[in-house]
Each structure stands twice: as C-alpha cells, then as structure tokens.
Protein backbone atom coordinates (compact mmCIF):
# COMPACT_ATOMS: atom_id res chain seq x y z
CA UNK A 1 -71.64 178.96 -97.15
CA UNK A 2 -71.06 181.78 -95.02
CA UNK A 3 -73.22 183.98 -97.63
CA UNK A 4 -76.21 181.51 -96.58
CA UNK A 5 -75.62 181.43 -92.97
CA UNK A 6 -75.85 185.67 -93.48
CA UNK A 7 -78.96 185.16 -95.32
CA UNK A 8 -80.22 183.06 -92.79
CA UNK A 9 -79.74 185.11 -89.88
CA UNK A 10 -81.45 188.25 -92.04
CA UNK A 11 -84.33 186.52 -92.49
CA UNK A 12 -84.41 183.97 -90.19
CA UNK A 13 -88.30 184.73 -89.94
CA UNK A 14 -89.20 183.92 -93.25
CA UNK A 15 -87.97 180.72 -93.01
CA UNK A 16 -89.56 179.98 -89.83
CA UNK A 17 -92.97 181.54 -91.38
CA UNK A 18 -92.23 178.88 -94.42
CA UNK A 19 -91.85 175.97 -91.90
CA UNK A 20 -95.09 177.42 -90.35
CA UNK A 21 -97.16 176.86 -93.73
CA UNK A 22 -95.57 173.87 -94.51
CA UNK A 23 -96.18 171.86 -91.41
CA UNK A 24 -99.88 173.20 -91.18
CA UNK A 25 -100.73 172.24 -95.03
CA UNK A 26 -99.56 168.50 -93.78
CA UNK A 27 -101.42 168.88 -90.35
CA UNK A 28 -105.06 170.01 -91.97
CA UNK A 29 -105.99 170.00 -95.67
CA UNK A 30 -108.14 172.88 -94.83
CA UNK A 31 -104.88 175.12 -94.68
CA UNK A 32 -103.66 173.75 -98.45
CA UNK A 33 -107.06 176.22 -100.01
CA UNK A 34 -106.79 179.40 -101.73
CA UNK A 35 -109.23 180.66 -99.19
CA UNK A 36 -107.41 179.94 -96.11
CA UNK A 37 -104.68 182.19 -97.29
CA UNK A 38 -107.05 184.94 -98.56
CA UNK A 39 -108.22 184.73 -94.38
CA UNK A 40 -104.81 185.08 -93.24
CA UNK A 41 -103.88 188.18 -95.45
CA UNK A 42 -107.17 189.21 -94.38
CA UNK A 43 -106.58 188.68 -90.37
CA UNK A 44 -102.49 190.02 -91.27
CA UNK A 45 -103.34 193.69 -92.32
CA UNK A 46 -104.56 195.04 -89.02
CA UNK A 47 -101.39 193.44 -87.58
CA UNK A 48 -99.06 194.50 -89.91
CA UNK A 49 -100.30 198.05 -89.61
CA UNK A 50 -100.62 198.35 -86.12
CA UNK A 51 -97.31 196.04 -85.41
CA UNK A 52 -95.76 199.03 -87.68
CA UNK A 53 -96.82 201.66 -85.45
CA UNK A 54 -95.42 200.07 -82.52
CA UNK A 55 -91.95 199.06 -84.45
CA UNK A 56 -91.20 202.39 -84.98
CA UNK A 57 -92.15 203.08 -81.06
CA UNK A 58 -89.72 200.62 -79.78
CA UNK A 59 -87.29 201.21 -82.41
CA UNK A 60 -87.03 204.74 -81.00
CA UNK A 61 -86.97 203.48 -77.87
CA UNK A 62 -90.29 203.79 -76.47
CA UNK A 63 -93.96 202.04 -75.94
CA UNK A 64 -97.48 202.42 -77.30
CA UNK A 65 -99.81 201.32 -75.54
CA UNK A 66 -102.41 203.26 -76.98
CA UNK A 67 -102.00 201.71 -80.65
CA UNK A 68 -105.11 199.20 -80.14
CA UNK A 69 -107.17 201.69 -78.73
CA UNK A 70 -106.58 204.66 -81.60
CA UNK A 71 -107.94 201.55 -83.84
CA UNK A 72 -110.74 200.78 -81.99
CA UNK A 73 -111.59 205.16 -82.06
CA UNK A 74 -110.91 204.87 -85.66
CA UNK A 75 -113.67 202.12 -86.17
CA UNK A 76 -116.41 204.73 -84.04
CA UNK A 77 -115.47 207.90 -85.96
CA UNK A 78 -115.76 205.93 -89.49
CA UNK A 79 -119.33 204.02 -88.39
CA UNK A 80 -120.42 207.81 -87.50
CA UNK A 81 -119.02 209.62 -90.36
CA UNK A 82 -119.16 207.60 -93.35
CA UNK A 83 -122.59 208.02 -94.20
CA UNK A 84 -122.42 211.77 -94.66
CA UNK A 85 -118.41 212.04 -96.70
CA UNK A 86 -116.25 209.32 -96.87
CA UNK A 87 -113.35 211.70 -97.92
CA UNK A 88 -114.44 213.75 -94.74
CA UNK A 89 -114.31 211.17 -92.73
CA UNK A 90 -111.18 209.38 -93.54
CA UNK A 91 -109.79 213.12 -93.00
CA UNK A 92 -110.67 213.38 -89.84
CA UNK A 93 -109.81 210.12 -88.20
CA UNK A 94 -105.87 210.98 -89.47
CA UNK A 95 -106.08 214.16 -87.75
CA UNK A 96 -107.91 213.37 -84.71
CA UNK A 97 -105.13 210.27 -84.52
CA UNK A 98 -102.29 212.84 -85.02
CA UNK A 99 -103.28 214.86 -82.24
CA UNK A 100 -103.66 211.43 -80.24
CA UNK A 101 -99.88 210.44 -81.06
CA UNK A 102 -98.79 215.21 -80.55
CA UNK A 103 -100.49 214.53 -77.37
CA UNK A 104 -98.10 211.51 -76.22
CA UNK A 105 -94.95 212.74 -78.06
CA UNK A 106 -95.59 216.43 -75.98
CA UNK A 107 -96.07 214.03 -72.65
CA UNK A 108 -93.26 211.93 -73.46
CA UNK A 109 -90.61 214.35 -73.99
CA UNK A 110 -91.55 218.27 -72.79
CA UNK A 111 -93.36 216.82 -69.74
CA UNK A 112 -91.02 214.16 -69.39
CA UNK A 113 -93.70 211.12 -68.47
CA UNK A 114 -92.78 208.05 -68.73
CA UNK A 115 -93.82 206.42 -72.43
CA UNK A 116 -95.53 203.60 -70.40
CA UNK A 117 -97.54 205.18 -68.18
CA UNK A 118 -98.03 208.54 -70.69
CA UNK A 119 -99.86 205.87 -73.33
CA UNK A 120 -101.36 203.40 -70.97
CA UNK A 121 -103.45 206.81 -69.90
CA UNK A 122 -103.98 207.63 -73.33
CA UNK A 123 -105.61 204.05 -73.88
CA UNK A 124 -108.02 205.17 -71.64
CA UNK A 125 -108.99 208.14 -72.50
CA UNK A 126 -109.55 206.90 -75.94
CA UNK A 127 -111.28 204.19 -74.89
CA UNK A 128 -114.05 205.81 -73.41
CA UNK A 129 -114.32 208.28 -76.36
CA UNK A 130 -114.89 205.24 -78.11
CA UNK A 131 -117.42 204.28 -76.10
CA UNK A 132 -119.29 207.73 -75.75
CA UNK A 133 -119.17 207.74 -79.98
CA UNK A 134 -120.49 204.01 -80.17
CA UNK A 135 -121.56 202.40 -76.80
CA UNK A 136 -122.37 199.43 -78.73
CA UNK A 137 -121.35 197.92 -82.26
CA UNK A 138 -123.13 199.23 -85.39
CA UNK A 139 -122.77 202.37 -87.62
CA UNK A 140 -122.23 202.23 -91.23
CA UNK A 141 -119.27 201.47 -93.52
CA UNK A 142 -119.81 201.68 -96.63
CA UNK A 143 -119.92 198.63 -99.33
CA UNK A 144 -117.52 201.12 -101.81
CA UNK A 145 -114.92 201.22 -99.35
CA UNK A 146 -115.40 197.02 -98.25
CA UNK A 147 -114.89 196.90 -101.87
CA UNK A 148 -111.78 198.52 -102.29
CA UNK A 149 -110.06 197.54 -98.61
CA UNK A 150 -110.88 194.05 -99.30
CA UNK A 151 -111.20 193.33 -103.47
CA UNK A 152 -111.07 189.72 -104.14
CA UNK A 153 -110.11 188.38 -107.46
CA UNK A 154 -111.62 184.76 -108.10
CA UNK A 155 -111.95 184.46 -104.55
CA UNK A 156 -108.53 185.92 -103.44
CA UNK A 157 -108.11 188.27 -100.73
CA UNK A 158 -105.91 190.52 -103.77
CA UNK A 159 -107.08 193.97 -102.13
CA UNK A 160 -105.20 192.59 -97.97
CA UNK A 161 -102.06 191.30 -99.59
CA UNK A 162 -101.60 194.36 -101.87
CA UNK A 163 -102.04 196.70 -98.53
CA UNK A 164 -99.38 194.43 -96.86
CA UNK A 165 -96.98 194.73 -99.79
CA UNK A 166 -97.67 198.68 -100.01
CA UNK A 167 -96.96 199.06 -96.34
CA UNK A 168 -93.69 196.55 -96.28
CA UNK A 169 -92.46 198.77 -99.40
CA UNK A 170 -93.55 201.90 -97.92
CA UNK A 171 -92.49 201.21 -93.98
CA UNK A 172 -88.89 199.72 -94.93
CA UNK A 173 -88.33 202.99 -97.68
CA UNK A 174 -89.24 205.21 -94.43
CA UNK A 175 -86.76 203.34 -91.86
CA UNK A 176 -84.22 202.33 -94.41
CA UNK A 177 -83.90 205.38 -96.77
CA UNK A 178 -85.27 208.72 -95.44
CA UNK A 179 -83.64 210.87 -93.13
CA UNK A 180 -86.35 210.79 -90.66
CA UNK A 181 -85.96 206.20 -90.32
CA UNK A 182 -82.19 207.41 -89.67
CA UNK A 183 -82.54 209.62 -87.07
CA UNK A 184 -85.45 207.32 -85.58
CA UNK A 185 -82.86 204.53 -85.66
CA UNK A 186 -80.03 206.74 -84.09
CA UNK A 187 -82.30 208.34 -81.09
CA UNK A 188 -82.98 204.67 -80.36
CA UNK A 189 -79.50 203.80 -79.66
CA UNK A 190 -78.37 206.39 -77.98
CA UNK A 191 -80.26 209.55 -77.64
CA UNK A 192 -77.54 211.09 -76.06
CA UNK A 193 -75.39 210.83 -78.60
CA UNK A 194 -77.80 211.53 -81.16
CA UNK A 195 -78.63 215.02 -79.43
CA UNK A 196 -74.76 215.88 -79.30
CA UNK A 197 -74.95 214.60 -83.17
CA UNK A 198 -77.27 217.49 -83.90
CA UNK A 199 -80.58 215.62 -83.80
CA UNK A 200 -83.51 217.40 -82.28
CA UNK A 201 -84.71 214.19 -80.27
CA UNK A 202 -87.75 215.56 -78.64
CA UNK A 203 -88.88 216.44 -82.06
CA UNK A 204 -87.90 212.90 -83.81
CA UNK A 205 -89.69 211.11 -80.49
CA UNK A 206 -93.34 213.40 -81.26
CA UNK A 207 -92.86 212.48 -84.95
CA UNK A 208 -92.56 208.52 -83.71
CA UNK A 209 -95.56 209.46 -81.88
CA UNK A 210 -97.78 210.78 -84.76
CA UNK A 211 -96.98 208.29 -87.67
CA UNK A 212 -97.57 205.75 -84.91
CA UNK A 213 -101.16 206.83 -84.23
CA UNK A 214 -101.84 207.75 -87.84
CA UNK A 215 -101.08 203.82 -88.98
CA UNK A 216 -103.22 202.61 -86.26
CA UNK A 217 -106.10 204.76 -87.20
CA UNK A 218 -105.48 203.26 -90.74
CA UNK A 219 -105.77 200.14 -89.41
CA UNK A 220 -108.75 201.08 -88.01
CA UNK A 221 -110.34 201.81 -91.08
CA UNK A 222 -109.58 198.17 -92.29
CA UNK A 223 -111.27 196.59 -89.52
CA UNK A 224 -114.48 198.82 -89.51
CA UNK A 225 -114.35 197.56 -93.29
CA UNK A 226 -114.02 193.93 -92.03
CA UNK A 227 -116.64 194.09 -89.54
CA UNK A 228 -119.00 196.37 -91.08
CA UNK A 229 -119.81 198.55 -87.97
CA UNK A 230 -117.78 200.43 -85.56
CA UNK A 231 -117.12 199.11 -82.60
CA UNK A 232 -115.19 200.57 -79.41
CA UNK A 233 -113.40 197.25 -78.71
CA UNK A 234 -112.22 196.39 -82.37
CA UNK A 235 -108.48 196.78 -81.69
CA UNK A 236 -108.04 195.82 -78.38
CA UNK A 237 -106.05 192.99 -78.76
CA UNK A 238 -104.15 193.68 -81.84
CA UNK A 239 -102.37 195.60 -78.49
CA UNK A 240 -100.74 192.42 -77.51
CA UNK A 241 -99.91 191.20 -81.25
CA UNK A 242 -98.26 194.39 -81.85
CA UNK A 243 -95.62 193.23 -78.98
CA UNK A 244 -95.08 190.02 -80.32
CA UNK A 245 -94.76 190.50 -84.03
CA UNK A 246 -92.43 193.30 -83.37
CA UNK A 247 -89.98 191.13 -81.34
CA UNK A 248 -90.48 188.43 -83.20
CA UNK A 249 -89.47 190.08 -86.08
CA UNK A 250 -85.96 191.06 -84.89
CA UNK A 251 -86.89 194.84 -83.34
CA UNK A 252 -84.68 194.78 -79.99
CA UNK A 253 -86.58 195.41 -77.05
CA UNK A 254 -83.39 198.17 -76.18
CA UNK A 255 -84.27 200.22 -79.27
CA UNK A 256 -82.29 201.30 -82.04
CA UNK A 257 -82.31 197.60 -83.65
CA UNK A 258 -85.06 196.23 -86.09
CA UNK A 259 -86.63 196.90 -89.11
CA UNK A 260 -90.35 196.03 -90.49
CA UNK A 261 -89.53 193.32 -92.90
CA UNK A 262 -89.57 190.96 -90.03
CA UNK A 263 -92.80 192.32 -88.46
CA UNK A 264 -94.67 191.69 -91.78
CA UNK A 265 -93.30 188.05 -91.54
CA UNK A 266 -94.23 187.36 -87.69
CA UNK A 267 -97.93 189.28 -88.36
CA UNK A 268 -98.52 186.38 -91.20
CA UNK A 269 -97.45 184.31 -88.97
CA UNK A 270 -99.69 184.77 -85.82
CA UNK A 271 -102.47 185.04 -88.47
CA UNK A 272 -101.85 181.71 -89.65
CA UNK A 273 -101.62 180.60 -86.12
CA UNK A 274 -105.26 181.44 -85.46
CA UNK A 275 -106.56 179.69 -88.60
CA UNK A 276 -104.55 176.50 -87.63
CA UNK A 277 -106.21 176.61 -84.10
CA UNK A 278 -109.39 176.66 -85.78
CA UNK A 279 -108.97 173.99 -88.33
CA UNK A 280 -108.09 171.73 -85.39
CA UNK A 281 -111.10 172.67 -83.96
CA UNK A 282 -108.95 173.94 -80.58
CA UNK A 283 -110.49 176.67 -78.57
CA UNK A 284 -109.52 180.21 -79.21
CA UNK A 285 -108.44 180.69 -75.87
CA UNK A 286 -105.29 179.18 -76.58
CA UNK A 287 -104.01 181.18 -78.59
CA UNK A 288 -103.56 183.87 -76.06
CA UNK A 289 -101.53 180.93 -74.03
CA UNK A 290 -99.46 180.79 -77.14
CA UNK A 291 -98.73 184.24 -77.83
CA UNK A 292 -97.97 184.71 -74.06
CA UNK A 293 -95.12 181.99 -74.68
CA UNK A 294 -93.77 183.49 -77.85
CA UNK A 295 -93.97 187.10 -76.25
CA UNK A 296 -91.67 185.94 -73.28
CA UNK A 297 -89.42 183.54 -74.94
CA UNK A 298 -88.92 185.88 -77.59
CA UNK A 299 -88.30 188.55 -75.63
CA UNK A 300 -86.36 186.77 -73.12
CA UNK A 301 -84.15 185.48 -75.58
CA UNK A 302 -83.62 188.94 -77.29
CA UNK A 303 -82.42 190.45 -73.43
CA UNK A 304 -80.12 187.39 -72.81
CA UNK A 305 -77.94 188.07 -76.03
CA UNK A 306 -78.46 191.92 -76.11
CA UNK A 307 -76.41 192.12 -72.22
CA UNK A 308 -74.21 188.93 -73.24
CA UNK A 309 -72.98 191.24 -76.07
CA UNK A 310 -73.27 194.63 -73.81
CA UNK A 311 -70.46 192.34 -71.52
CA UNK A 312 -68.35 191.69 -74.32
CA UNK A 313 -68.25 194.86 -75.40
CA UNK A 314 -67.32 196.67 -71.63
C-alpha cells in the first residue's frame, strides 16, 4: 500500500493525464480516433521542447522569458535558409541560439541582471530580428524535412511521438545521470552551498542558458515544419505553456526540485486540452482562461507547501 501511495505521488501527473483522456473519450467521440491523438503529439512537441528549456531554467533557479521568442527566430532563419543548405541552415540556427542563451547566462551572472528582466529584454530583441528576417509569414521549408519531423505511419503522427520519447529519454539521462543535471540540480538549491561545494555556478547558470536556447530553436524547427513558412510570431505563446507544464509537472517554482518526466506529461496534457475545446466547439479564447487557472493554482499550491515545509524545517 504504501509502495502505491509512493508511486502515486511520483507520478501523480500521469494519472491525472489518464483521467484527462478518459473523461474526454466519454465527453466527444471525436477524441476516441487515431487522428485526434496523432494532433495532440503533433501540438505536444513544441511544448515538450520548449517546456524543457524552461525546466532546466527554473530548476537552476532562474527564468526564460526569451524561450518563445528564440522559436519564433528559429522559424525566420529556417524559411530564409532552407532553400540554399538544409544542413547549413539547421547549423546556424543552433549557433545563433547559443549565443542567444551565452548572451543571457553572461547577463545573468558576470553582469549580475536580474534573470527576469535580462530575458524579458532578450525577447525583444529577438523579436524584432524576427521581424526584420520575415516581416510577414512565408519562406520555405522544405517537404524532406516535413517528412521526417512529422512521418506518419497509416495515418499516425509516428515521427511527433518518437521526438517526444527521444527528448523524455534524452532530457531525464541529462538531469538524472550526467554530472552537468547534478550540478544544475545542486546550484538550484542552494548556490551558495554549491559554490563552497566546488561548483563553478556562474559557469553551470551560462550552460542552463545555452541548452535552454538551443532546445527552443529546435523547437523552432518543428513548428516552421508544421506551418510550412517562417513566421516571427510562431512561438509566442508556447511562452506561457512553458510556465505551466513545468509546474505542473512537479518543477518547484524555488528551484532545485523537478525533473522532465512530469513536463512531458502536463505538455500532452494542455495539448489535449485544446483539442477537447475544439471538439466542443468552445472558443479558443478559453483556453488562455484555463491555463491562467492552472498556472496560479498550480503554482500557488506549489508555494503554500514549499514555506509550510521551510517552517517545519526552521
């Protein structure tokens, strides 16, 4: 029994994204079709990527509110570059998106700016780079790399869910087995402690930085492979989702607490949530009143217990 009530608590988000399913197959047929699900894998990759990069940001102890934006640059450089070299291309939106997340890390910690209002500059400075590279959708994507990003098999989305297995196996090996998860993980509870510990933080808090910006560029390349074009407002409000599925998923608001099995669950999740809304024939619009709820119930819970327990433990 007290096995189950551990499992429970571990995952308490997959059983919650089970309930999901199950109560929206019995609300709309539409939901029960293999096509429905091929849509929400679809809709889940830009979340899970980009709810990655920000997991590892809060883990750490920090924000990103750039990660939307780097997506959205992502989307130009690919509609402007992919017709020449694909390779070329794909090169240099992970560089130009590592100098995007060097540029916040130096900011954060040489120059000692706040991660809030270091990033919420950087969202605008990216922003209207995006805009100067495409002031209006269009560009070209290739159909070789639609093909690949999303490969359907019998009309499964197999090409989305095998990009959200990769990155689940891939983020939690990162976090959960190599050095550099450890040390994001310790920073995040006490970088003071970590420092004395031997941990260069500055250095561990630019890393956060990069990886962040290089998974949202990735993600950007998924949605200019979605939508066909590039387009300077792509990822603006996978912003917002990245928030939610990350503390939804269990990542402590604090830092130093979380891990990405339960962003992967809350992404599918809010993915779902938008076909649902559409099945019903509800107006999109709601959704945003929805998420808003989640976002501060879910966080508000998270703050409650984290200084109930920070009084217990004085």
């Amino acid at each position: 029994m007290k096995n189950t009530i551990n499992l429970f608590k571990k995952h308490y988000i997959y059983f919650v994204l089970l309930i999901f399913w199950v109560v929206s197959m019995a609300i709309s047929p539409f939901f029960r079709t293999t096509s429905t699900f091929s849509s929400i894998f679809i809709g889940a990759v830009p979340i899970v990527l980009i709810g990655f990069a920000q997991n590892i940001v809060v883990i750490g102890q920090g924000f990103d509110l750039s990660v939307g934006s780097v997506a959205s640059l992502a989307t130009c450089i690919a509609s402007v570059l992919m017709g020449y070299n694909q390779i070329l291309a794909i090169l240099v939106i992970l560089a130009v998106c590592a100098l995007i997340g060097f540029i916040n890390g130096v900011g954060v910690t040489k120059f000692k700016i706040n991660p809030f209002i270091m990033t919420l500059g950087m969202m605008f400075i990216v922003n209207g780079v995006s805009l100067i590279l495409r002031p209006s959708p269009g560009g070209f994507i290739p159909e070789s790399l639609k093909n690949i990003l999303l490969f359907r098999a019998r009309g499964f989305a197999v090409g989305p869910l095998l990009i959200i297995v990769i990155a689940g196996l891939l983020g939690n090996y990162l976090l959960k087995k190599r050095s550099l998860g450890r040390m994001i993980y310790a920073v995040g509870s006490d970088p003071v402690s970590a420092r004395m510990s031997g941990v260069n933080v500055d250095r561990i808090k630019i890393y956060i930085f990069i990886l962040s910006s290089i998974v949202s560029g990735i993600a950007g390349i998924f949605i200019a492979s979605r939508i066909s074009s590039g387009n300077a407002t792509a990822g603006a409000g996978y912003l917002f989702d990245s928030f939610i599925v990350v503390f939804m998923g269990g990542t402590l608001v604090t830092g130093g607490v979380g891990d990405f099995s339960g962003t992967i669950a809350a992404s599918l999740i809010i993915a779902s949530l938008v076909s649902i809304i559409q099945f019903l024939d509800i107006s999109s619009w709601y959704q945003y009143i929805v998420k808003g709820v989640i976002l501060v119930i879910v966080s508000g819970i998270q703050i409650y217990f984290y200084n109930k327990r920070r009084k217990l433990n004085e």
